[in-house]
ModelCIF file with pLDDT and N, C-alpha, C, O atoms, coordinates in Angstrom:
data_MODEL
#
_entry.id   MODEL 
#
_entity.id                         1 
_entity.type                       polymer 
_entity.pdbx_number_of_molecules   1 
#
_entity_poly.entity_id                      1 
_entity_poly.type                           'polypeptide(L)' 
_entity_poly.nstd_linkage                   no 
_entity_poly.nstd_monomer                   no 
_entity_poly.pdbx_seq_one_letter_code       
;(UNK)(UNK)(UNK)(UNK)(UNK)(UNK)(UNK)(UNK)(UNK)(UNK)(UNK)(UNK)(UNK)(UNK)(UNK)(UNK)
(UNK)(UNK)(UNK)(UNK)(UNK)(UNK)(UNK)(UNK)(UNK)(UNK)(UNK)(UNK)(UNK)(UNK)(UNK)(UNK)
(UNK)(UNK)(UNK)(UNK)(UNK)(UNK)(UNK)(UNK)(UNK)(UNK)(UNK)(UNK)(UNK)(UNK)
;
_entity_poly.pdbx_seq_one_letter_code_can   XXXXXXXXXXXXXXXXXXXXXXXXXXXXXXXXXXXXXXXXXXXXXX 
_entity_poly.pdbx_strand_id                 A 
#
loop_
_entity_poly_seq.entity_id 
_entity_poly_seq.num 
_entity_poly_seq.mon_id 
_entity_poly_seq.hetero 
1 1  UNK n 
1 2  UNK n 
1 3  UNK n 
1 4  UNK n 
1 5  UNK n 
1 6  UNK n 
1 7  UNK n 
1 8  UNK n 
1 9  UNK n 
1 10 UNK n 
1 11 UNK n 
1 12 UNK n 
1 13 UNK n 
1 14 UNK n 
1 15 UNK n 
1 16 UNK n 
1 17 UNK n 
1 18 UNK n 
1 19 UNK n 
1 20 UNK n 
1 21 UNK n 
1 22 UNK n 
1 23 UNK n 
1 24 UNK n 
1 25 UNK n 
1 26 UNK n 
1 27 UNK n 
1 28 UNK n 
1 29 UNK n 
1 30 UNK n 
1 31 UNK n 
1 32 UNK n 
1 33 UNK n 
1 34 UNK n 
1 35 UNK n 
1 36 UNK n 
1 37 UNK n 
1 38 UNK n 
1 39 UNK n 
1 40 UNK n 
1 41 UNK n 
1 42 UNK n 
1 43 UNK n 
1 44 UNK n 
1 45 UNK n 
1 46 UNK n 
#
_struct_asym.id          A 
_struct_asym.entity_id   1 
#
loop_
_ma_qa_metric.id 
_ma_qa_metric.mode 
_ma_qa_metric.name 
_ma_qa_metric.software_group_id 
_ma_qa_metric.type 
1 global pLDDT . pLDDT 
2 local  pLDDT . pLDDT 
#
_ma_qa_metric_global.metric_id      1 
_ma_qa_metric_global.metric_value   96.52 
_ma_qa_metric_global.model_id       1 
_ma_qa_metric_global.ordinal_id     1 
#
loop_
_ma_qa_metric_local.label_asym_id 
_ma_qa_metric_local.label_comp_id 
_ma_qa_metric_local.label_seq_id 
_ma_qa_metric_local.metric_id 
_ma_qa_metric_local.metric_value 
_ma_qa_metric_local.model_id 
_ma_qa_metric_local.ordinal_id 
A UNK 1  2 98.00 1 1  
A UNK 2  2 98.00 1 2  
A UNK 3  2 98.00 1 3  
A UNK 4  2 98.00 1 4  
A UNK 5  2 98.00 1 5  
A UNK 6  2 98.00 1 6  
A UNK 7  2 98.00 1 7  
A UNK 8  2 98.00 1 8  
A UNK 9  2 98.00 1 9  
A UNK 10 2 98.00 1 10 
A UNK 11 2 98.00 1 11 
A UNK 12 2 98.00 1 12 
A UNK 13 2 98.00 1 13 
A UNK 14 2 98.00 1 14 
A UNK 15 2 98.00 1 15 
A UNK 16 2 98.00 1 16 
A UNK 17 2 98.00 1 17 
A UNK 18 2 96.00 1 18 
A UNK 19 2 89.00 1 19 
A UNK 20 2 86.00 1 20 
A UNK 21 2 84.00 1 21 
A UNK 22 2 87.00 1 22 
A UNK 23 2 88.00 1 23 
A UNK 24 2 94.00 1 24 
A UNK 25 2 95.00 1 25 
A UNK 26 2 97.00 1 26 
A UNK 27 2 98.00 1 27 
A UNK 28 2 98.00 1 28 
A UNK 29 2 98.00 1 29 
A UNK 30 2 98.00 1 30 
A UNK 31 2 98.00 1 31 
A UNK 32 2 98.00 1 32 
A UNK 33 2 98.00 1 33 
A UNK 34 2 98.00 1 34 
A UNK 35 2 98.00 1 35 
A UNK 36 2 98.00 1 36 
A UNK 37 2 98.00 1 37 
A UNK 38 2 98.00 1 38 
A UNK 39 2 98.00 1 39 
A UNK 40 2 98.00 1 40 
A UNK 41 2 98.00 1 41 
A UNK 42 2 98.00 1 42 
A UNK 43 2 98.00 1 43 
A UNK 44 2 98.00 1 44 
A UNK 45 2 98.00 1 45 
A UNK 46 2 96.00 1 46 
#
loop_
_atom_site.group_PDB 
_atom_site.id 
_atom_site.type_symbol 
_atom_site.label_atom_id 
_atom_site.label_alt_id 
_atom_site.label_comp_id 
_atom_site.label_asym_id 
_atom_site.label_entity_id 
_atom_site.label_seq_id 
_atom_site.pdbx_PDB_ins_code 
_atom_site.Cartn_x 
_atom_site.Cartn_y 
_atom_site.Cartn_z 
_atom_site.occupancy 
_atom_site.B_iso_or_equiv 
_atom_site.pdbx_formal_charge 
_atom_site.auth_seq_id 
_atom_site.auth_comp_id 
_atom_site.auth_asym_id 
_atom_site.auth_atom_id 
_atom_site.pdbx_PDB_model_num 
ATOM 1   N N  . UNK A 1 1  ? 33.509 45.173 154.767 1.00 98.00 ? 1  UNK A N  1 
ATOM 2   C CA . UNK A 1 1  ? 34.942 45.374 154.554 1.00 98.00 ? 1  UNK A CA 1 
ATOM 3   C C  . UNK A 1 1  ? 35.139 46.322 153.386 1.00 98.00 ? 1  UNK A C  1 
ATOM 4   O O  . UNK A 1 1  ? 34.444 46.137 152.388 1.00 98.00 ? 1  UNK A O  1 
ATOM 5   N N  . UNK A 1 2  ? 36.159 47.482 153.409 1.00 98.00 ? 2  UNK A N  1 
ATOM 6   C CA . UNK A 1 2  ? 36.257 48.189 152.438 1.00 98.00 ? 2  UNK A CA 1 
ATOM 7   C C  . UNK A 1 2  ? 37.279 47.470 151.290 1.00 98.00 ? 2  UNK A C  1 
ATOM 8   O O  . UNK A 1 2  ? 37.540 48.199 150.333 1.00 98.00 ? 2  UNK A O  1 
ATOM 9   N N  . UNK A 1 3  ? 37.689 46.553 151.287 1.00 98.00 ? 3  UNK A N  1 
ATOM 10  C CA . UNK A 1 3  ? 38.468 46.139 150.180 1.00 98.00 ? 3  UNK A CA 1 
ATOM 11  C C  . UNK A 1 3  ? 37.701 44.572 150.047 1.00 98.00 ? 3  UNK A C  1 
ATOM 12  O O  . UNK A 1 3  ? 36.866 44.213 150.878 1.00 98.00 ? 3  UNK A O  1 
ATOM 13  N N  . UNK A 1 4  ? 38.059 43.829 149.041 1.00 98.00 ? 4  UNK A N  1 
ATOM 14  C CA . UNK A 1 4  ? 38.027 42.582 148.748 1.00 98.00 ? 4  UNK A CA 1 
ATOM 15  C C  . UNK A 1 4  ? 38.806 41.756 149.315 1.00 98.00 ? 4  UNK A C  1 
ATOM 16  O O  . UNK A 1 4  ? 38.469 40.618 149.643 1.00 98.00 ? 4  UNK A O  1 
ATOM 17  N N  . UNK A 1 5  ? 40.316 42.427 149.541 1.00 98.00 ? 5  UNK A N  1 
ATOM 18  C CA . UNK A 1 5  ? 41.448 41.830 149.753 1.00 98.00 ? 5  UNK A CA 1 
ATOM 19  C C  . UNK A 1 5  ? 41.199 41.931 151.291 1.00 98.00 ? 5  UNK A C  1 
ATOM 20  O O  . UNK A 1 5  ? 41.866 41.177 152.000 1.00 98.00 ? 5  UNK A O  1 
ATOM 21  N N  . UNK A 1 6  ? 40.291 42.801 151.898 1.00 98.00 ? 6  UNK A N  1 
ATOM 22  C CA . UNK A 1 6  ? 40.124 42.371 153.707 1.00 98.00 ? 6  UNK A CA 1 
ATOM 23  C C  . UNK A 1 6  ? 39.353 41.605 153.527 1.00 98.00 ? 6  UNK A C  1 
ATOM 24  O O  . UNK A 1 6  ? 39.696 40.565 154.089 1.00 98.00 ? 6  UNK A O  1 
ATOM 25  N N  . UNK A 1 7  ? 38.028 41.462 152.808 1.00 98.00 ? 7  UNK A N  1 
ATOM 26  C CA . UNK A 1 7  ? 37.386 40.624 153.000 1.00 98.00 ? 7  UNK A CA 1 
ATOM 27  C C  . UNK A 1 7  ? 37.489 39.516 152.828 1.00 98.00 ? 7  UNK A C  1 
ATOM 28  O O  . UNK A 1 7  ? 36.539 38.855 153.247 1.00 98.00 ? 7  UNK A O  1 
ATOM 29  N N  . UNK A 1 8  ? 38.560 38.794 152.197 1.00 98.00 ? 8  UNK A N  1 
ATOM 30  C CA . UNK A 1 8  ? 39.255 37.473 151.795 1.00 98.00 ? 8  UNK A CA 1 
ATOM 31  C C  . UNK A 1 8  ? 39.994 37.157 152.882 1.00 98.00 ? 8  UNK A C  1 
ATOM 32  O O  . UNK A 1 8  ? 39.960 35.999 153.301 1.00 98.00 ? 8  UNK A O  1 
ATOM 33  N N  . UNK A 1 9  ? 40.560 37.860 153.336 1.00 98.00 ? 9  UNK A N  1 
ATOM 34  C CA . UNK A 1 9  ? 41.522 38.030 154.591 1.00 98.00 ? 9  UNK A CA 1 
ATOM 35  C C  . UNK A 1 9  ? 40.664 37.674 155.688 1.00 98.00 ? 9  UNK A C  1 
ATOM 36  O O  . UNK A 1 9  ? 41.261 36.839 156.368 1.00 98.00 ? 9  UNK A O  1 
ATOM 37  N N  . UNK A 1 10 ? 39.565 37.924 156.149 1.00 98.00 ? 10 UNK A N  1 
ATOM 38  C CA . UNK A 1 10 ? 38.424 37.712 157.117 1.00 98.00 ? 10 UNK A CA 1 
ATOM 39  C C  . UNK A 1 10 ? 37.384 36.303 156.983 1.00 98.00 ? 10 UNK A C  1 
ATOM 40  O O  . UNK A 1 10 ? 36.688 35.989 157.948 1.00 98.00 ? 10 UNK A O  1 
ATOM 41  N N  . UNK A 1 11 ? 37.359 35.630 155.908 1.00 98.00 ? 11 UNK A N  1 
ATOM 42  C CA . UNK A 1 11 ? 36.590 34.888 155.788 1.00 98.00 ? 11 UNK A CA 1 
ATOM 43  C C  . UNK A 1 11 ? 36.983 33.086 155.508 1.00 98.00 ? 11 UNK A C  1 
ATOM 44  O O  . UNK A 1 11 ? 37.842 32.687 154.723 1.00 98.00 ? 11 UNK A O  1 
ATOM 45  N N  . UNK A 1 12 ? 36.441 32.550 156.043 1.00 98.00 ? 12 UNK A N  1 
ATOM 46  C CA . UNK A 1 12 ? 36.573 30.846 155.113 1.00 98.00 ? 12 UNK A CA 1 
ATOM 47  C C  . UNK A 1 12 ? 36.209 31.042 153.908 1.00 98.00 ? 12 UNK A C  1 
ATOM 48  O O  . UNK A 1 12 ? 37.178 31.255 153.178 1.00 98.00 ? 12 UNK A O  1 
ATOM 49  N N  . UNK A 1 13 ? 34.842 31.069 153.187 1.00 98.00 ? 13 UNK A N  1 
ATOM 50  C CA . UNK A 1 13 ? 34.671 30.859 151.803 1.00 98.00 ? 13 UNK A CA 1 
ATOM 51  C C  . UNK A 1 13 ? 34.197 32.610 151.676 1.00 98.00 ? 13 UNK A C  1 
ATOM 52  O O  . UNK A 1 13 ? 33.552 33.414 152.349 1.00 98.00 ? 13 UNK A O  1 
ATOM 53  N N  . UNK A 1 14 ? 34.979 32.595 150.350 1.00 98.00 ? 14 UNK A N  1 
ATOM 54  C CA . UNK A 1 14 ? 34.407 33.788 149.495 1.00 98.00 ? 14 UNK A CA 1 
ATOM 55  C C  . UNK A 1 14 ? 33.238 33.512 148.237 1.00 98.00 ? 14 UNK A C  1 
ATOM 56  O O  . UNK A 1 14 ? 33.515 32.958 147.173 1.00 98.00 ? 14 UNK A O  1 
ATOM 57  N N  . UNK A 1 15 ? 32.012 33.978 148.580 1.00 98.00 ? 15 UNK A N  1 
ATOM 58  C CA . UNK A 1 15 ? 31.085 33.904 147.405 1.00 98.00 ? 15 UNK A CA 1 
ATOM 59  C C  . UNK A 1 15 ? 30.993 35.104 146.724 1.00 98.00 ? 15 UNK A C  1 
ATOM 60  O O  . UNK A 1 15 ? 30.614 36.179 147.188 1.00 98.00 ? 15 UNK A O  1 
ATOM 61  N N  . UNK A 1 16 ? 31.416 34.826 145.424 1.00 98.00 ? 16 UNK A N  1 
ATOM 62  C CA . UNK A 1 16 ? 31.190 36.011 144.072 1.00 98.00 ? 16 UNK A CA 1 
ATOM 63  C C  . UNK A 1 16 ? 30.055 36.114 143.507 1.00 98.00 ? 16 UNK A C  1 
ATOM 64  O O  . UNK A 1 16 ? 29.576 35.240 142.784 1.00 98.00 ? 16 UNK A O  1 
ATOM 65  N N  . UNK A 1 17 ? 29.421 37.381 143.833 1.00 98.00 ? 17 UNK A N  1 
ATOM 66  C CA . UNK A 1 17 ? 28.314 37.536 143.630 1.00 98.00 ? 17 UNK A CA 1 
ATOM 67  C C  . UNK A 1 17 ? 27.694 39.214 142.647 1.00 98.00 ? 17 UNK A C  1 
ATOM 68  O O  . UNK A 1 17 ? 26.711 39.795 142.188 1.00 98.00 ? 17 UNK A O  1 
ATOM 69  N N  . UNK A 1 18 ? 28.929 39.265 142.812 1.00 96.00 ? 18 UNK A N  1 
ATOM 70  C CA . UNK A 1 18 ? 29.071 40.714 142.327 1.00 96.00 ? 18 UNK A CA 1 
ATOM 71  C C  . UNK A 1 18 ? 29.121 40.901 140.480 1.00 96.00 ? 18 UNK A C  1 
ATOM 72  O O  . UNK A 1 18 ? 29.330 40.049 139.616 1.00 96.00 ? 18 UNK A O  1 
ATOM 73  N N  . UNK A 1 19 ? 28.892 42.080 140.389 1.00 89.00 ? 19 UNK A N  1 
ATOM 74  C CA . UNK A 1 19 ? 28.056 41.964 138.722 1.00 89.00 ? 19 UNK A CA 1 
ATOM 75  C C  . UNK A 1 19 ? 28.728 42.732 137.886 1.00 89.00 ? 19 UNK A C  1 
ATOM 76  O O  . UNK A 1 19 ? 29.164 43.860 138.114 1.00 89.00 ? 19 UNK A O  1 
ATOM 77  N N  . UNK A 1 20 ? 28.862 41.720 136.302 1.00 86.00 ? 20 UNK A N  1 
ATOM 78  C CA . UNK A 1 20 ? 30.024 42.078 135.718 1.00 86.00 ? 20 UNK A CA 1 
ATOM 79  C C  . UNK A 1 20 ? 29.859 43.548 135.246 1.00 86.00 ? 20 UNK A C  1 
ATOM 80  O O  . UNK A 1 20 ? 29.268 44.480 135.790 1.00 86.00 ? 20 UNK A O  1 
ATOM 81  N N  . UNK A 1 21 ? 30.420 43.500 134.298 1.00 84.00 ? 21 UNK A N  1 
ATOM 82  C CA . UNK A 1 21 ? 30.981 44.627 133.401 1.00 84.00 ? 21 UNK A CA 1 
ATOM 83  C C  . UNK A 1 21 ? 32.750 45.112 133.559 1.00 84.00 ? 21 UNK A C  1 
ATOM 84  O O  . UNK A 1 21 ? 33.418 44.294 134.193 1.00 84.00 ? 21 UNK A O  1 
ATOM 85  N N  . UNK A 1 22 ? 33.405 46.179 133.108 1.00 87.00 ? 22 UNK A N  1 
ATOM 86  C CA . UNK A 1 22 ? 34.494 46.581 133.134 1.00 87.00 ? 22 UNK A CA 1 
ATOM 87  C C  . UNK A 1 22 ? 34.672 47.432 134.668 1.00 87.00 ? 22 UNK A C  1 
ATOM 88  O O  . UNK A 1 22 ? 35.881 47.506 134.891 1.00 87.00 ? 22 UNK A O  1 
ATOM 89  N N  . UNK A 1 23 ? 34.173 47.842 135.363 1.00 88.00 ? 23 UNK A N  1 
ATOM 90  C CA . UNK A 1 23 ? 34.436 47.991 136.784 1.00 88.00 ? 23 UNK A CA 1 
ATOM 91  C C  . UNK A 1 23 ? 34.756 46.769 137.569 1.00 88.00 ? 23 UNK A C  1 
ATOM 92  O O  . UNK A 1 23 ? 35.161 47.095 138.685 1.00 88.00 ? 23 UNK A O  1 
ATOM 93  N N  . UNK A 1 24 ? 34.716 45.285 137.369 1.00 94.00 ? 24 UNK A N  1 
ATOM 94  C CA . UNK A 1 24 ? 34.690 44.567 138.197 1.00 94.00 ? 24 UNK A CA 1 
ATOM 95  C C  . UNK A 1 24 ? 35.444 43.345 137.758 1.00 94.00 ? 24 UNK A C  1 
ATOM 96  O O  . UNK A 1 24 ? 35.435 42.234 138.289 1.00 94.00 ? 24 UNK A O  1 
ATOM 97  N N  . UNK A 1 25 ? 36.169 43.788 136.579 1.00 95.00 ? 25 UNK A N  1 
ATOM 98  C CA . UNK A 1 25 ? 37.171 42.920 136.011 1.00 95.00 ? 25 UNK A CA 1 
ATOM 99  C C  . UNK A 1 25 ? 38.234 42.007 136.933 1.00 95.00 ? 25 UNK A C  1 
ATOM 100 O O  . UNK A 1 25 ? 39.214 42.731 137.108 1.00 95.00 ? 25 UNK A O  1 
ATOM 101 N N  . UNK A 1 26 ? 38.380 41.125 137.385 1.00 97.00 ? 26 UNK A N  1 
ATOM 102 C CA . UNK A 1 26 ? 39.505 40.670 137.621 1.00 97.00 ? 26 UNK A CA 1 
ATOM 103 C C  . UNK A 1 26 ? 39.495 41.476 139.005 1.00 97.00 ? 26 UNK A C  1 
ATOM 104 O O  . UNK A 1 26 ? 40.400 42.266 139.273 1.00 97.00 ? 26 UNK A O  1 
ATOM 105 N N  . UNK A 1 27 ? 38.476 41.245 139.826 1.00 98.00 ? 27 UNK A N  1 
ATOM 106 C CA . UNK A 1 27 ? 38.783 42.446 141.190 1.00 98.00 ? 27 UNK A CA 1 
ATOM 107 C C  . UNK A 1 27 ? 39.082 41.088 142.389 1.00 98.00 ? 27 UNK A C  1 
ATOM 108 O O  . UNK A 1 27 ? 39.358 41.329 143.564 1.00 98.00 ? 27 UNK A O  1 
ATOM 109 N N  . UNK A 1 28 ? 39.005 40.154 142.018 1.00 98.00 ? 28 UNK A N  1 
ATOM 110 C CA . UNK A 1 28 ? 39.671 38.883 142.323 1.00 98.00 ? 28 UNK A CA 1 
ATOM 111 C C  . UNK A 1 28 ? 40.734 38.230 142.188 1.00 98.00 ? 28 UNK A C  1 
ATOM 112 O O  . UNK A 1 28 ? 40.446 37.064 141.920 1.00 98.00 ? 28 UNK A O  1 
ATOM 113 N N  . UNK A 1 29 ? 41.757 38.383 142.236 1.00 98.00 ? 29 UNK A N  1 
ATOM 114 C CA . UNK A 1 29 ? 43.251 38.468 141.714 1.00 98.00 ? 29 UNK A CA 1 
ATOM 115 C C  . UNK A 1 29 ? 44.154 37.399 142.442 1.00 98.00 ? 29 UNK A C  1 
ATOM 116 O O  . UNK A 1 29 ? 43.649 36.474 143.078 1.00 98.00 ? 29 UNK A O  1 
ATOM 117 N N  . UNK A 1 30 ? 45.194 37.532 142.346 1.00 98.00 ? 30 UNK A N  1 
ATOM 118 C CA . UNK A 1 30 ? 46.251 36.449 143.007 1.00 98.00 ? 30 UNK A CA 1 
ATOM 119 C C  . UNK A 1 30 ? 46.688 37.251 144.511 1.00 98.00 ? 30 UNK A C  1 
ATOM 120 O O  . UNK A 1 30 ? 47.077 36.693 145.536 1.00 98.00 ? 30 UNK A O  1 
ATOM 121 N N  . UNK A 1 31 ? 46.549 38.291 144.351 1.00 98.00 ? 31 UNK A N  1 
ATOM 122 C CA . UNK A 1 31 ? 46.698 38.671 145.993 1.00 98.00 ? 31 UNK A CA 1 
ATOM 123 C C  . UNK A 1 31 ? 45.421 38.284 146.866 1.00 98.00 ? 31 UNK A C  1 
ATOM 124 O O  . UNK A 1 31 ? 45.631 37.873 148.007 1.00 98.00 ? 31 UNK A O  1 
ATOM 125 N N  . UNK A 1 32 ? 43.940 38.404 146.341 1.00 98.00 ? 32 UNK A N  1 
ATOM 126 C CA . UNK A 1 32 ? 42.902 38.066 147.186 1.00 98.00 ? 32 UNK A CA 1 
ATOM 127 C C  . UNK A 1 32 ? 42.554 36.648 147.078 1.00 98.00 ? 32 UNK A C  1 
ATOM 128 O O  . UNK A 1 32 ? 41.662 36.207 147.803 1.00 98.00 ? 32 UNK A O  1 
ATOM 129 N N  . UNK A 1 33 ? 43.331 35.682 146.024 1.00 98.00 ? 33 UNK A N  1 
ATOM 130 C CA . UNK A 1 33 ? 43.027 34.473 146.450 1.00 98.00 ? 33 UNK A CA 1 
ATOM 131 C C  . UNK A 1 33 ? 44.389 34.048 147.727 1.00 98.00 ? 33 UNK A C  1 
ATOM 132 O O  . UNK A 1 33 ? 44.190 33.102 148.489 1.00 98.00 ? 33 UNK A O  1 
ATOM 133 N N  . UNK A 1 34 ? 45.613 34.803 147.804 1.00 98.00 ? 34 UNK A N  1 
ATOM 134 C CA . UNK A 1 34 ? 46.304 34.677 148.564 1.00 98.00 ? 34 UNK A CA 1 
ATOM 135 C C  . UNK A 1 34 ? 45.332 34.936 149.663 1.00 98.00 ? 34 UNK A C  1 
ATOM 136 O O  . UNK A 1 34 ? 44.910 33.977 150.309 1.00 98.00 ? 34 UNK A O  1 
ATOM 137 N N  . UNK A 1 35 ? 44.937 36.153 149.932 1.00 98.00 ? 35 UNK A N  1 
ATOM 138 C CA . UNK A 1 35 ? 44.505 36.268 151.206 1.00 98.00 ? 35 UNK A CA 1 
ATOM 139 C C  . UNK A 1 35 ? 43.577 35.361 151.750 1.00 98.00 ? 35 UNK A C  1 
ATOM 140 O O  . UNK A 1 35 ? 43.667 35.041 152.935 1.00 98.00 ? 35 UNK A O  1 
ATOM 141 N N  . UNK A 1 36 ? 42.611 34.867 150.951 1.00 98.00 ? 36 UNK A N  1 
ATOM 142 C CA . UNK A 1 36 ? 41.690 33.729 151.146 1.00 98.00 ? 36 UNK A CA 1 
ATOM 143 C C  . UNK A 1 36 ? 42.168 32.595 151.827 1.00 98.00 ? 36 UNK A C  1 
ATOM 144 O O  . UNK A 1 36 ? 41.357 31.980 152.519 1.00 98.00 ? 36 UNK A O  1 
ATOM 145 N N  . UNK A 1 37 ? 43.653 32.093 151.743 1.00 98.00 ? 37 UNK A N  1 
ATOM 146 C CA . UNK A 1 37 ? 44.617 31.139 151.938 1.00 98.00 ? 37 UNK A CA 1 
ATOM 147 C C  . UNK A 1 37 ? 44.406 29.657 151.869 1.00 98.00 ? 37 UNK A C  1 
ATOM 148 O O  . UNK A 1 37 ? 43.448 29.089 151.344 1.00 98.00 ? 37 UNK A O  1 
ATOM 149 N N  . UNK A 1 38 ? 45.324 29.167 152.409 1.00 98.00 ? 38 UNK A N  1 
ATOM 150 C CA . UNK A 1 38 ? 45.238 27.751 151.939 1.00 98.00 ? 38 UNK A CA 1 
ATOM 151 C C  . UNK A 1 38 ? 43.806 26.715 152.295 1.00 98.00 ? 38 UNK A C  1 
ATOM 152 O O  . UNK A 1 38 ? 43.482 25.695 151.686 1.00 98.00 ? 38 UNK A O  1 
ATOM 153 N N  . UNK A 1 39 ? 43.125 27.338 153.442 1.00 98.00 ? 39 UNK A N  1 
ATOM 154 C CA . UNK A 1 39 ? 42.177 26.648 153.961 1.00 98.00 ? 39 UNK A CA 1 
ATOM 155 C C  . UNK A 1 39 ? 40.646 27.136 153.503 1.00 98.00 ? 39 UNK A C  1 
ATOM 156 O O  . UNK A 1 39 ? 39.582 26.700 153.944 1.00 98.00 ? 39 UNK A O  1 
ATOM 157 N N  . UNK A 1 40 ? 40.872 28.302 152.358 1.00 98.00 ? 40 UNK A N  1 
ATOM 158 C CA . UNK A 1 40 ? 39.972 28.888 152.042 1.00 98.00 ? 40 UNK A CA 1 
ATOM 159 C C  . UNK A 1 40 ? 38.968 27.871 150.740 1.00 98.00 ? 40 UNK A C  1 
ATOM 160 O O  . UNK A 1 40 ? 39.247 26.863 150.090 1.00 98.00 ? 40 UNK A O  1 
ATOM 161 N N  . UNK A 1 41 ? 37.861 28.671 150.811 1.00 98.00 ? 41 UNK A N  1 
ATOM 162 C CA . UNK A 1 41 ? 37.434 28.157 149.079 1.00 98.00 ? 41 UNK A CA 1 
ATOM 163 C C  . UNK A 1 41 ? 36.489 29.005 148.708 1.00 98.00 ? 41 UNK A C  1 
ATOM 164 O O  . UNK A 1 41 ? 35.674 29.500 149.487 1.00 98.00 ? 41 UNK A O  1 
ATOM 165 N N  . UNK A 1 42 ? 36.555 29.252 147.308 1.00 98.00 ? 42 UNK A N  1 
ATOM 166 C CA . UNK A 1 42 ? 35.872 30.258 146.398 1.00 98.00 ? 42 UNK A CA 1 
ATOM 167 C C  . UNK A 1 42 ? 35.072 30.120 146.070 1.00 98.00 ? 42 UNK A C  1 
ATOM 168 O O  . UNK A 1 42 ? 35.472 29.172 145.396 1.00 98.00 ? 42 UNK A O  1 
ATOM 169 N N  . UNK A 1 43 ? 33.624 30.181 145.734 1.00 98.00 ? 43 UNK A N  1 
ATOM 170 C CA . UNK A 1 43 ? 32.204 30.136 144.960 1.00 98.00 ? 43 UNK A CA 1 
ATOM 171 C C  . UNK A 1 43 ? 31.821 31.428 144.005 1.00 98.00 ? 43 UNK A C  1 
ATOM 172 O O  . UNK A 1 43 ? 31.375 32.472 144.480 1.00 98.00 ? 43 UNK A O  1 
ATOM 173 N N  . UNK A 1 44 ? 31.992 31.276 142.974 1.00 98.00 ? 44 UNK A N  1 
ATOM 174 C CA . UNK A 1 44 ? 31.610 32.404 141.665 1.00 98.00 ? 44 UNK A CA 1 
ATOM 175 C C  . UNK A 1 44 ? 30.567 31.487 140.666 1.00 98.00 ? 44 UNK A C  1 
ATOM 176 O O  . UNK A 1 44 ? 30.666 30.461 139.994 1.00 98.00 ? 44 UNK A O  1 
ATOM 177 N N  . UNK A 1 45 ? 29.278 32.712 141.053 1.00 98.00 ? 45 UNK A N  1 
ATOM 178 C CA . UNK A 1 45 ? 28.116 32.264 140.474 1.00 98.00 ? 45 UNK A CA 1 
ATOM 179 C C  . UNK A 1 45 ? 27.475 33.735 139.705 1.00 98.00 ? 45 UNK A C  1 
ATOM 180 O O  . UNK A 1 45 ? 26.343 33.980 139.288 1.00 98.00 ? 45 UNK A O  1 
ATOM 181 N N  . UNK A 1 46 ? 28.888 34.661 139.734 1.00 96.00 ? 46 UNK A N  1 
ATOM 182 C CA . UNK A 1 46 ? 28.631 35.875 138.817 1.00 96.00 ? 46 UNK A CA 1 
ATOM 183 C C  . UNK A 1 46 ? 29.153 35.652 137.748 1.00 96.00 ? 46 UNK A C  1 
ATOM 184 O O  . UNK A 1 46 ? 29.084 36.482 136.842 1.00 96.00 ? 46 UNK A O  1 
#
């Protein structure tokens, strides 16, 4: 998926796996936990 926000949109659980620094700040936001939606759930182990 070229965005985060499709890929939240496409999936049951989102796993964060992706690696910090200032490119990747907050690339998880209130619109891609929207898209994730109510039946979704998140895993961040970055």
């Amino acid at each position: 998926h070229r965005t985060v926000r499709e890929l939240a949109e496409a999936v049951d659980v989102l796993v964060v796996a992706a690696s910090g620094g200032p490119d990747s700040v907050g690339i998880v936001g209130a619109a891609e936990l929207a898209a994730l939606g109510p039946q979704g759930h998140l895993v961040n182990i970055a």
